[in-house]
C-alpha atoms as a PDB file:
ATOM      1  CA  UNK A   1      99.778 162.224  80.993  1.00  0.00           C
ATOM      2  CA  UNK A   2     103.444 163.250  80.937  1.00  0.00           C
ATOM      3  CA  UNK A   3     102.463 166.859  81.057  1.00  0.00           C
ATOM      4  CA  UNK A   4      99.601 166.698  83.778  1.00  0.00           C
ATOM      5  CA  UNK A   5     102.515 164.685  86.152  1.00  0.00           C
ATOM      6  CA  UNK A   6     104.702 167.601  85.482  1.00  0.00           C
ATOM      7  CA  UNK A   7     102.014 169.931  86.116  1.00  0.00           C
ATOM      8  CA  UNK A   8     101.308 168.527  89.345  1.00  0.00           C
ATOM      9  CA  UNK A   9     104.313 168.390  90.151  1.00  0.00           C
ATOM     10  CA  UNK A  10     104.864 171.956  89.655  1.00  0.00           C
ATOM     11  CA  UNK A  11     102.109 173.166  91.982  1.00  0.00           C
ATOM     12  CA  UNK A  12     102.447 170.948  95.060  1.00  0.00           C
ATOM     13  CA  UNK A  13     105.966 171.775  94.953  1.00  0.00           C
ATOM     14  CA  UNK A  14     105.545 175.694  94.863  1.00  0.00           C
ATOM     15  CA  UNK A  15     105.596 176.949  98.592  1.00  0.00           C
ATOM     16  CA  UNK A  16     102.352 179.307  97.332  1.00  0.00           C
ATOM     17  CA  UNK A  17     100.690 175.937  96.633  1.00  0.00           C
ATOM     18  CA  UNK A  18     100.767 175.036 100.481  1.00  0.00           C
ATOM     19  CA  UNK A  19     100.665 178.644 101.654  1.00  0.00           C
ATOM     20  CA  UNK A  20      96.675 179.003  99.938  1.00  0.00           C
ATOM     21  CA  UNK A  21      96.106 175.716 101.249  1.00  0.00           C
ATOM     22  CA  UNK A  22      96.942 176.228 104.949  1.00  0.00           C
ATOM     23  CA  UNK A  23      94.519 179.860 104.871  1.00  0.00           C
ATOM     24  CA  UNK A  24      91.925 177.095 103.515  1.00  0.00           C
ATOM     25  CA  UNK A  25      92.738 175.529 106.340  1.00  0.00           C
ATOM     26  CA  UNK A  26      92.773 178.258 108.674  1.00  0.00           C
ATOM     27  CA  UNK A  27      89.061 179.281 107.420  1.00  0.00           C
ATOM     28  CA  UNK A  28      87.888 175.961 108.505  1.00  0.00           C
ATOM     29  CA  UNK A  29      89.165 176.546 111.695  1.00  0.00           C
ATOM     30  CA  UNK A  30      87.309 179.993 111.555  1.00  0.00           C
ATOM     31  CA  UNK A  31      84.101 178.253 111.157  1.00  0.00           C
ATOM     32  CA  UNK A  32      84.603 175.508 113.618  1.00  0.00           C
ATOM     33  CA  UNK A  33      85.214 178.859 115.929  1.00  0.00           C
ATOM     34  CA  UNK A  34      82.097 180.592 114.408  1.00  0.00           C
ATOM     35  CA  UNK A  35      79.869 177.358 114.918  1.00  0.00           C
ATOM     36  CA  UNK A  36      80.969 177.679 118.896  1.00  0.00           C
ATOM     37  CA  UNK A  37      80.448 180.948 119.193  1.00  0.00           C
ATOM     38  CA  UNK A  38      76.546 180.312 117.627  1.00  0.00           C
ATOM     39  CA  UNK A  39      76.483 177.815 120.072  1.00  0.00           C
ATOM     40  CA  UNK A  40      77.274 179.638 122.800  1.00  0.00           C
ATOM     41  CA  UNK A  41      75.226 182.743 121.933  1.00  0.00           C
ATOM     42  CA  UNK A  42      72.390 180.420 121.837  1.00  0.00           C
ATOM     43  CA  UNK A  43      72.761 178.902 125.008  1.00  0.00           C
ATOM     44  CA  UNK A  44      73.082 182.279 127.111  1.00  0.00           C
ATOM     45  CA  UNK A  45      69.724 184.336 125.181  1.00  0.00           C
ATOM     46  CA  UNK A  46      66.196 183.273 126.772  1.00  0.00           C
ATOM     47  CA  UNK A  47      63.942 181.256 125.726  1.00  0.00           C
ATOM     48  CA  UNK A  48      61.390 183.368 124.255  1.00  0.00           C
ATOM     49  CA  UNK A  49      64.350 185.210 122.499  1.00  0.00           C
ATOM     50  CA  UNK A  50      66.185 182.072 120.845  1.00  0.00           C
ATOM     51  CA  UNK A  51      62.961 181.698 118.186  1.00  0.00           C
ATOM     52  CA  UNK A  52      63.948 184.928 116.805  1.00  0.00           C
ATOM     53  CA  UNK A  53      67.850 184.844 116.926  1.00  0.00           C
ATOM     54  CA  UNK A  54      69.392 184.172 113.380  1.00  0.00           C
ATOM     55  CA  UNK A  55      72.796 183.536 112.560  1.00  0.00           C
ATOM     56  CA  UNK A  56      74.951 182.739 109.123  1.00  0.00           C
ATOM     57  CA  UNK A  57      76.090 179.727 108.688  1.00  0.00           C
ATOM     58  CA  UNK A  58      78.489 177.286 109.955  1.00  0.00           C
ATOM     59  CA  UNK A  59      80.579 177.650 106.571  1.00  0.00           C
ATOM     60  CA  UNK A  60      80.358 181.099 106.478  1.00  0.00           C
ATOM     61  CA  UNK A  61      84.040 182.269 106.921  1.00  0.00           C
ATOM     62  CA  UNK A  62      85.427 179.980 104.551  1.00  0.00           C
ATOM     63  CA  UNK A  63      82.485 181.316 101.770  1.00  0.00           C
ATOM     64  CA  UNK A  64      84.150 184.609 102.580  1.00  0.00           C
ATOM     65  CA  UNK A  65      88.269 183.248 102.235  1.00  0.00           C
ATOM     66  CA  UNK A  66      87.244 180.201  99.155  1.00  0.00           C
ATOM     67  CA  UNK A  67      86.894 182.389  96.447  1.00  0.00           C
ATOM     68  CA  UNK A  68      90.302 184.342  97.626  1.00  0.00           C
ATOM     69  CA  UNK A  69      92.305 181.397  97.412  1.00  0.00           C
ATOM     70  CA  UNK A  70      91.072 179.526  94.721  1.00  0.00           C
ATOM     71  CA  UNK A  71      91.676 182.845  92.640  1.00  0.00           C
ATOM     72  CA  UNK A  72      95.492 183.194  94.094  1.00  0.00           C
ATOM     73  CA  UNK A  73      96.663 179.162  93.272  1.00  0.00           C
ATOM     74  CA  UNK A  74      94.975 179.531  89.808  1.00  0.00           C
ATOM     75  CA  UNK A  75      97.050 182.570  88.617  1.00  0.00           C
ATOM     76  CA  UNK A  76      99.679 181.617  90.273  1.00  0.00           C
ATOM     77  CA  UNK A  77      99.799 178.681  88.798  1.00  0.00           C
ATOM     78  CA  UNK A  78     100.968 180.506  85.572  1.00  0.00           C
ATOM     79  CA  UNK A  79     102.220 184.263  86.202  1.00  0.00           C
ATOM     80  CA  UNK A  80     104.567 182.400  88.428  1.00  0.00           C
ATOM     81  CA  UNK A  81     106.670 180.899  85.770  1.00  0.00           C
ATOM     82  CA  UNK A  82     106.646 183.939  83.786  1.00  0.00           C
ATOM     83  CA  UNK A  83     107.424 185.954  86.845  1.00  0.00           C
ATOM     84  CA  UNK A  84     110.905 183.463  87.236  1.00  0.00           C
ATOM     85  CA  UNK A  85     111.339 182.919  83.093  1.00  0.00           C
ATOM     86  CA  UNK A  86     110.356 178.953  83.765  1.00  0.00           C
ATOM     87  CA  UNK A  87     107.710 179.332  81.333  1.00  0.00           C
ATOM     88  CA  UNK A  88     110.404 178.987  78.809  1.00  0.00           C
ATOM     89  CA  UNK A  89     111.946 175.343  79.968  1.00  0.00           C
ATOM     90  CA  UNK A  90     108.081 174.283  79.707  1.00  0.00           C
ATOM     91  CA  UNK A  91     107.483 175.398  76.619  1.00  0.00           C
ATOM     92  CA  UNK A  92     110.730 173.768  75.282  1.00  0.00           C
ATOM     93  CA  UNK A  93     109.529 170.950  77.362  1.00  0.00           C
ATOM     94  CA  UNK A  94     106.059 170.616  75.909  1.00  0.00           C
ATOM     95  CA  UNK A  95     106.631 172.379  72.813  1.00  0.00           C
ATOM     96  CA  UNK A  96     102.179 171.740  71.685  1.00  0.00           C
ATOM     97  CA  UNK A  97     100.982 174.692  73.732  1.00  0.00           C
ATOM     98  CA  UNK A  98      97.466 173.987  73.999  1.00  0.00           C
ATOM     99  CA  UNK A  99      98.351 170.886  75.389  1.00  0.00           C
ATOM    100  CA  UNK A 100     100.477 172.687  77.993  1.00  0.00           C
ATOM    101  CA  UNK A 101      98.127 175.493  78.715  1.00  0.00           C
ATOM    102  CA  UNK A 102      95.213 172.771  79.339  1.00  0.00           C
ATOM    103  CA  UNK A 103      97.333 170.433  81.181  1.00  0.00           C
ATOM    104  CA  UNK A 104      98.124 173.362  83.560  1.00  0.00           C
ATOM    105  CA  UNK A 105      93.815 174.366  83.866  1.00  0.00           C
ATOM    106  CA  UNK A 106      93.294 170.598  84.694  1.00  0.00           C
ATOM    107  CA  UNK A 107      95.270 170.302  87.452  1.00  0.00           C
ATOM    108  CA  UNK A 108      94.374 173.447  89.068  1.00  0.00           C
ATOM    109  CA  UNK A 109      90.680 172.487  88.328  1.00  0.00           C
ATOM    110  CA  UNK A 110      91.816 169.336  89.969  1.00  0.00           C
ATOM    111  CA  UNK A 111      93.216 170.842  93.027  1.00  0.00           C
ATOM    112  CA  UNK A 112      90.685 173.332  94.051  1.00  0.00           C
ATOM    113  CA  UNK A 113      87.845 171.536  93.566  1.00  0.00           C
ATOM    114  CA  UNK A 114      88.391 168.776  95.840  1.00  0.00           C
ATOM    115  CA  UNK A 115      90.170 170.895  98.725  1.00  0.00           C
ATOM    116  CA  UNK A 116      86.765 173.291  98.069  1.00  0.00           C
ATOM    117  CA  UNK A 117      84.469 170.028  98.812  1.00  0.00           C
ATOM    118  CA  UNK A 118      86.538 168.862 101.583  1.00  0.00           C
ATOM    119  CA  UNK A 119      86.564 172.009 103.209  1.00  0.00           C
ATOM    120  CA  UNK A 120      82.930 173.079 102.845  1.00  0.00           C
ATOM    121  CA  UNK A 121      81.982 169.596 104.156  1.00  0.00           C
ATOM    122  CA  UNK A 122      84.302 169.712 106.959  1.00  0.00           C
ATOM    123  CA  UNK A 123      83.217 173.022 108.191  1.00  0.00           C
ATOM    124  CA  UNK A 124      79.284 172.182 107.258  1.00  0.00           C
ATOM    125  CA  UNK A 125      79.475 168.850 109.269  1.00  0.00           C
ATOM    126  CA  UNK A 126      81.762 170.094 112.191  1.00  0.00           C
ATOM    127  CA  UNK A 127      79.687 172.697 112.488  1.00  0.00           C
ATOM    128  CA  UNK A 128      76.507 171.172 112.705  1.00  0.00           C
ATOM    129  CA  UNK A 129      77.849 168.416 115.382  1.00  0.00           C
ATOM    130  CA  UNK A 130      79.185 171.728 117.052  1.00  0.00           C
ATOM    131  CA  UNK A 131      75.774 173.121 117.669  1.00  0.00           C
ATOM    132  CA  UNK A 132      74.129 170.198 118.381  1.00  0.00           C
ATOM    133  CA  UNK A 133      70.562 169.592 118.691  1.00  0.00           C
ATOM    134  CA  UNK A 134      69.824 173.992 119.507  1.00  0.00           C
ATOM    135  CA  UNK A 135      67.277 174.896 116.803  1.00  0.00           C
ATOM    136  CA  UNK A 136      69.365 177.611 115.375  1.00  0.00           C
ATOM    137  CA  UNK A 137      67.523 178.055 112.031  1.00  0.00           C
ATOM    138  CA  UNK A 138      70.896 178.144 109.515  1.00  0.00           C
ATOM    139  CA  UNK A 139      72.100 175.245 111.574  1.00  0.00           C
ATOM    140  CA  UNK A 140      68.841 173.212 110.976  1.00  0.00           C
ATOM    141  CA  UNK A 141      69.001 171.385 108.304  1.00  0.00           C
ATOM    142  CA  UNK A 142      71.262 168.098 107.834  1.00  0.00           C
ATOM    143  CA  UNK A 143      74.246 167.838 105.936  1.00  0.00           C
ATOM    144  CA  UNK A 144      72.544 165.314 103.525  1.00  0.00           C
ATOM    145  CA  UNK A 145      70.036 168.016 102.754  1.00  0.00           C
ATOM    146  CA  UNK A 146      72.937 170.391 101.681  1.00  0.00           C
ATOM    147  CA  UNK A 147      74.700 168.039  99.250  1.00  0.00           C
ATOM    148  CA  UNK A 148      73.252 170.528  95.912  1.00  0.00           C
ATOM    149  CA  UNK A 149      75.045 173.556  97.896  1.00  0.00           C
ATOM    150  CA  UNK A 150      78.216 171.999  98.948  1.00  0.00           C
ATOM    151  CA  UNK A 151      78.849 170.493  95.768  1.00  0.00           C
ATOM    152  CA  UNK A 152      78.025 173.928  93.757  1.00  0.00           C
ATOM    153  CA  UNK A 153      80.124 175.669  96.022  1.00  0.00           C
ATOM    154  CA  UNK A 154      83.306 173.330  95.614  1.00  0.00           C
ATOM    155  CA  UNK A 155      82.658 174.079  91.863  1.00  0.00           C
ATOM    156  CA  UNK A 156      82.378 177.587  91.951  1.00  0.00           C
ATOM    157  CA  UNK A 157      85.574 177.397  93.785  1.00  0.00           C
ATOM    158  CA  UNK A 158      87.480 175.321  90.843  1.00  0.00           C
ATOM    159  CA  UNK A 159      85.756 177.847  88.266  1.00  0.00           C
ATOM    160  CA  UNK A 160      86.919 180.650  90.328  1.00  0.00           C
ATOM    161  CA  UNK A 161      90.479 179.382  90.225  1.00  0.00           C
ATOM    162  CA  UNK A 162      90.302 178.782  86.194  1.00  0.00           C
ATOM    163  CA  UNK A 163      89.228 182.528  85.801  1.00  0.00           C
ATOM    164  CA  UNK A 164      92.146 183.246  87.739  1.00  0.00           C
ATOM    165  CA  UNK A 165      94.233 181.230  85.383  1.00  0.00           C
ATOM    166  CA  UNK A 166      93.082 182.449  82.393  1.00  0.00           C
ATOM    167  CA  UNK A 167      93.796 185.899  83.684  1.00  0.00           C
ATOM    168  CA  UNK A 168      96.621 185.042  84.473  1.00  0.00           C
ATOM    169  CA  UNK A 169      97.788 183.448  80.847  1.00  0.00           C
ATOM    170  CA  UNK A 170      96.355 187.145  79.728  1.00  0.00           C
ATOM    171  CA  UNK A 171      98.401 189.596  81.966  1.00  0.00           C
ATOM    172  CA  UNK A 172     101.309 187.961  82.704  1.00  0.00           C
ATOM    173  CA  UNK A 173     100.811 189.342  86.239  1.00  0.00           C
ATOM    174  CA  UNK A 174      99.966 188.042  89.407  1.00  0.00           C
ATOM    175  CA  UNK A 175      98.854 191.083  91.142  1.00  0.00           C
ATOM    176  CA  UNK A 176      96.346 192.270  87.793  1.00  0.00           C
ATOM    177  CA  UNK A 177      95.346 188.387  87.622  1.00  0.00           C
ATOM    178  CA  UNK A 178      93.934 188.338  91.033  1.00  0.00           C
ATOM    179  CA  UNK A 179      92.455 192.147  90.725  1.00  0.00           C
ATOM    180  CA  UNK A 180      90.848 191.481  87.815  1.00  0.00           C
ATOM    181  CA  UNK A 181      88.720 188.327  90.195  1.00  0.00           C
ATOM    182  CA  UNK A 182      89.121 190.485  92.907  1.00  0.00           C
ATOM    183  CA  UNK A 183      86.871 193.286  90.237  1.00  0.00           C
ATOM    184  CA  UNK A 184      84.651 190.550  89.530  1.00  0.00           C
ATOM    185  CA  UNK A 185      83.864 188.924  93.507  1.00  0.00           C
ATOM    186  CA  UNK A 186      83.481 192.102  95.256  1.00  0.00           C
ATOM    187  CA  UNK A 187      83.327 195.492  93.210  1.00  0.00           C
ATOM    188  CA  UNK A 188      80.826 194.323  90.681  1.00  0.00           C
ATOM    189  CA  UNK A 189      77.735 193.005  93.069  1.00  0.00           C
ATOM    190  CA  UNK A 190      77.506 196.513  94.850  1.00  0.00           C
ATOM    191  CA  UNK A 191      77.386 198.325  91.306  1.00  0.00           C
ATOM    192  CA  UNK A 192      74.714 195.839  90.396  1.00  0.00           C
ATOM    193  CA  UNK A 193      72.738 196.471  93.152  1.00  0.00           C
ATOM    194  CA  UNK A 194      73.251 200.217  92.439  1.00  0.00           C
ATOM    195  CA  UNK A 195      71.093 199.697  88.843  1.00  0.00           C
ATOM    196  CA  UNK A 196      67.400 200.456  89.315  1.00  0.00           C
ATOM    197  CA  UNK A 197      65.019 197.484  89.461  1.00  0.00           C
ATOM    198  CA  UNK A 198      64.553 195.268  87.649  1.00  0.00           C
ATOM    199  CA  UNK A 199      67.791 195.521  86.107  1.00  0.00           C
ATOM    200  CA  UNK A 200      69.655 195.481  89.598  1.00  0.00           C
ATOM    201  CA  UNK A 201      68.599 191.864  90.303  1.00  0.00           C
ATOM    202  CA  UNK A 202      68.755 190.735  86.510  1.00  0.00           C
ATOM    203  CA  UNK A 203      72.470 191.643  86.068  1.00  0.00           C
ATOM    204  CA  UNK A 204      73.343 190.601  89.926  1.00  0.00           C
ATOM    205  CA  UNK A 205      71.922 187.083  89.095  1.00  0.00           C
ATOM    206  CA  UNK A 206      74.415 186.247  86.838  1.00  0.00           C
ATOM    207  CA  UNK A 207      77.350 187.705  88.715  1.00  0.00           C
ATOM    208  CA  UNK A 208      80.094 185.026  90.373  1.00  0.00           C
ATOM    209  CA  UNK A 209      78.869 185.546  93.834  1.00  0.00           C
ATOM    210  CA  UNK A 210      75.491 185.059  92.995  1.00  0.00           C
ATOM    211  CA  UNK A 211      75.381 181.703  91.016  1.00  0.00           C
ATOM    212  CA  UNK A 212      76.300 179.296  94.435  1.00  0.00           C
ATOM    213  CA  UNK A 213      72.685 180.157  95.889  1.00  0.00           C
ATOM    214  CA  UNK A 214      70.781 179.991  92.967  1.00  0.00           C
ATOM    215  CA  UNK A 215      73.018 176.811  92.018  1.00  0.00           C
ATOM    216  CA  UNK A 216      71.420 174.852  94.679  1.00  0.00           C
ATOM    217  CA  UNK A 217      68.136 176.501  95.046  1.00  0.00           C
ATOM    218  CA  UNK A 218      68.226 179.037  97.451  1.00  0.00           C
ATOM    219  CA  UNK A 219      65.771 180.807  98.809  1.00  0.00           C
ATOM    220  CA  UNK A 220      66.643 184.543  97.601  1.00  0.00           C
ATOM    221  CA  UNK A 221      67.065 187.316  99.944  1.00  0.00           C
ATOM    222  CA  UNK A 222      64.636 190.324 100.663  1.00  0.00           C
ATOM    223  CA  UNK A 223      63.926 192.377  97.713  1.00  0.00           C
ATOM    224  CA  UNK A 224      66.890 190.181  95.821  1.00  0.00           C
ATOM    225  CA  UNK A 225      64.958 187.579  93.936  1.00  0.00           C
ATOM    226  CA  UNK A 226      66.924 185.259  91.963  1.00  0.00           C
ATOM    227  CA  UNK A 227      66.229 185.291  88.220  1.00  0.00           C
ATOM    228  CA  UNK A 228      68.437 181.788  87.143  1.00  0.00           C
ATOM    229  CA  UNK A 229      67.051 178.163  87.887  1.00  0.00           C
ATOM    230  CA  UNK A 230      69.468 175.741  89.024  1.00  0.00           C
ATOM    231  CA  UNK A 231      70.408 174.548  85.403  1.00  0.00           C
ATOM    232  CA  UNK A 232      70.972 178.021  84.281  1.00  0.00           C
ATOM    233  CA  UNK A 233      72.667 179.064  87.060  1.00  0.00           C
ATOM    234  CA  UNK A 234      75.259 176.101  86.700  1.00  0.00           C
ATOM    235  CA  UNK A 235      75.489 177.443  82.493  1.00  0.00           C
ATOM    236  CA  UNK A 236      76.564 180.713  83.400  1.00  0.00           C
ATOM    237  CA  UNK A 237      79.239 179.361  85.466  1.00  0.00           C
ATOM    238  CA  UNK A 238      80.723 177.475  83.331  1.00  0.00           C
ATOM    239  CA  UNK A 239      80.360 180.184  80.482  1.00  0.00           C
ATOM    240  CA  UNK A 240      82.803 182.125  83.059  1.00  0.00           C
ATOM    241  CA  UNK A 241      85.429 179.468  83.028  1.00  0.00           C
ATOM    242  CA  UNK A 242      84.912 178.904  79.210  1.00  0.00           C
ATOM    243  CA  UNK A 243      85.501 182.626  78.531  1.00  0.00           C
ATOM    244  CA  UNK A 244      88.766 182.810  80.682  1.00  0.00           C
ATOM    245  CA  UNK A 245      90.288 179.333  79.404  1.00  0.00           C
ATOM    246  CA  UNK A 246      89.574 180.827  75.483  1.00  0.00           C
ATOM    247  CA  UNK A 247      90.914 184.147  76.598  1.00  0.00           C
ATOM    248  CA  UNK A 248      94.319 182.574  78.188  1.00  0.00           C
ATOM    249  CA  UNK A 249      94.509 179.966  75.738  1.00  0.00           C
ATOM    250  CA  UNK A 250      94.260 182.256  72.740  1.00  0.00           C
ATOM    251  CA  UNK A 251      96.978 184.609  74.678  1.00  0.00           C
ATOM    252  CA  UNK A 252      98.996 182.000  75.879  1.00  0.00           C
ATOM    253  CA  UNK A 253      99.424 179.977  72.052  1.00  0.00           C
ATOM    254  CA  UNK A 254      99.748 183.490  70.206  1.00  0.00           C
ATOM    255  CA  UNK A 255     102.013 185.726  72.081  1.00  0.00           C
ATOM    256  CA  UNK A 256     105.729 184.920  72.551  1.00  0.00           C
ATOM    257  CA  UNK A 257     106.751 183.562  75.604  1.00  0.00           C
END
């Protein structure tokens, strides 16, 4: 308990800690705007044109800026003592290690995933009160309906962050911590759908920015069916965050500080 206070205390009194939470902020706002601009948009197209008119949905910006921050708080929860030689005081501190290193993964599991539910809720129900009773199809369905998908997404958020730590604990780096998720969010999916078929929807289904649909039962796009059922979809992603906590952990108690 001693080590998860200092922990905590660590991050919320980093200025990067409050930096990646006020551009989580900011994306709600985004979506607040978005959900306006829908409603708007809706309100000056025809009548016989509004059955046809489809737009993403209300939490669409922040689905776009989550994965971003969770990834920069979770390495920077760690390459940022090694970038200003604190790492040492907490190792002298908390000399067990692995107690250390997992004290550090549980509060930034702690962190993100809550500010990920709060924020996917906020923009989901804002946005829904925002466009009001319009039958936009993505704005359709009531929040209770979406519990599955706001709940995967504030967890693929948390596991997000934890990859980001464990890369972290492994290059010592911010900037190669959050490249490395950066690699793994947005260079990977277009290579996967480069692979000819089947294979091109096999390997995207169990890539990170796949797993949040498929999670909470998602009807697959066009010529992109999803290969995972909920269950394995939610294995997978935790597999990720296993794989980076071993990887840091193993770095992190072996190499010198």
């Amino acid at each position: 308990m001693d080590a998860l206070a200092a922990e905590w205390h660590k991050l919320r009194s980093v200025k990067s800690t409050a930096w990646t939470l006020a551009a989580l902020a900011g994306s709600v706002l985004l979506c607040f705007l978005w959900s306006w601009f829908v409603a708007r948009h809706w309100d000056g197209r025809p009548p016989g044109e509004r059955a046809s008119m489809r737009a993403a949905p209300a939490e669409q910006p922040l689905v776009l800026a989550l994965p971003v921050c969770a990834a920069v708080l979770g390495a920077l929860a760690i390459t940022s003592e090694y970038a200003t030689g604190m790492i040492r005081t907490s190792m002298a501190t908390v000399p067990a290690r692995p107690r250390l290193f997992a004290a550090k993964a549980v509060v930034v599991a702690g962190v993100v995933l809550p500010a990920g539910l709060a924020s996917v809720t906020a923009a989901v129900t804002v946005g829904r009160a925002i466009v009001g009773g319009r039958a936009v199809p993505s704005f359709a369905e009531p929040v209770t309906g979406q519990v599955p998908h706001l709940l995967g997404l504030a967890v693929w958020a948390a596991v997000i962050a934890l990859v980001g730590y464990g890369a972290g604990a492994v290059l010592r780096s911010t900037a190669g911590a959050i490249t490395a998720v950066v690699v793994l969010l947005m260079v990977l999916p277009p290579l996967a759908d480069l692979l000819p078929g089947p294979w091109d929807a096999r390997a995207g289904s169990v890539l990170l920015t796949r797993l949040p649909d498929q999670i909470a039962a998602a009807p697959a796009a066009p010529g992109g069916a999803e290969l995972l059922s909920p269950t394995g979809a939610v294995a997978v992603l935790l597999l990720y965050a296993a794989v980076a906590l071993a990887a840091g952990a193993f770095s992190f108690v072996r190499r010198d500080s």
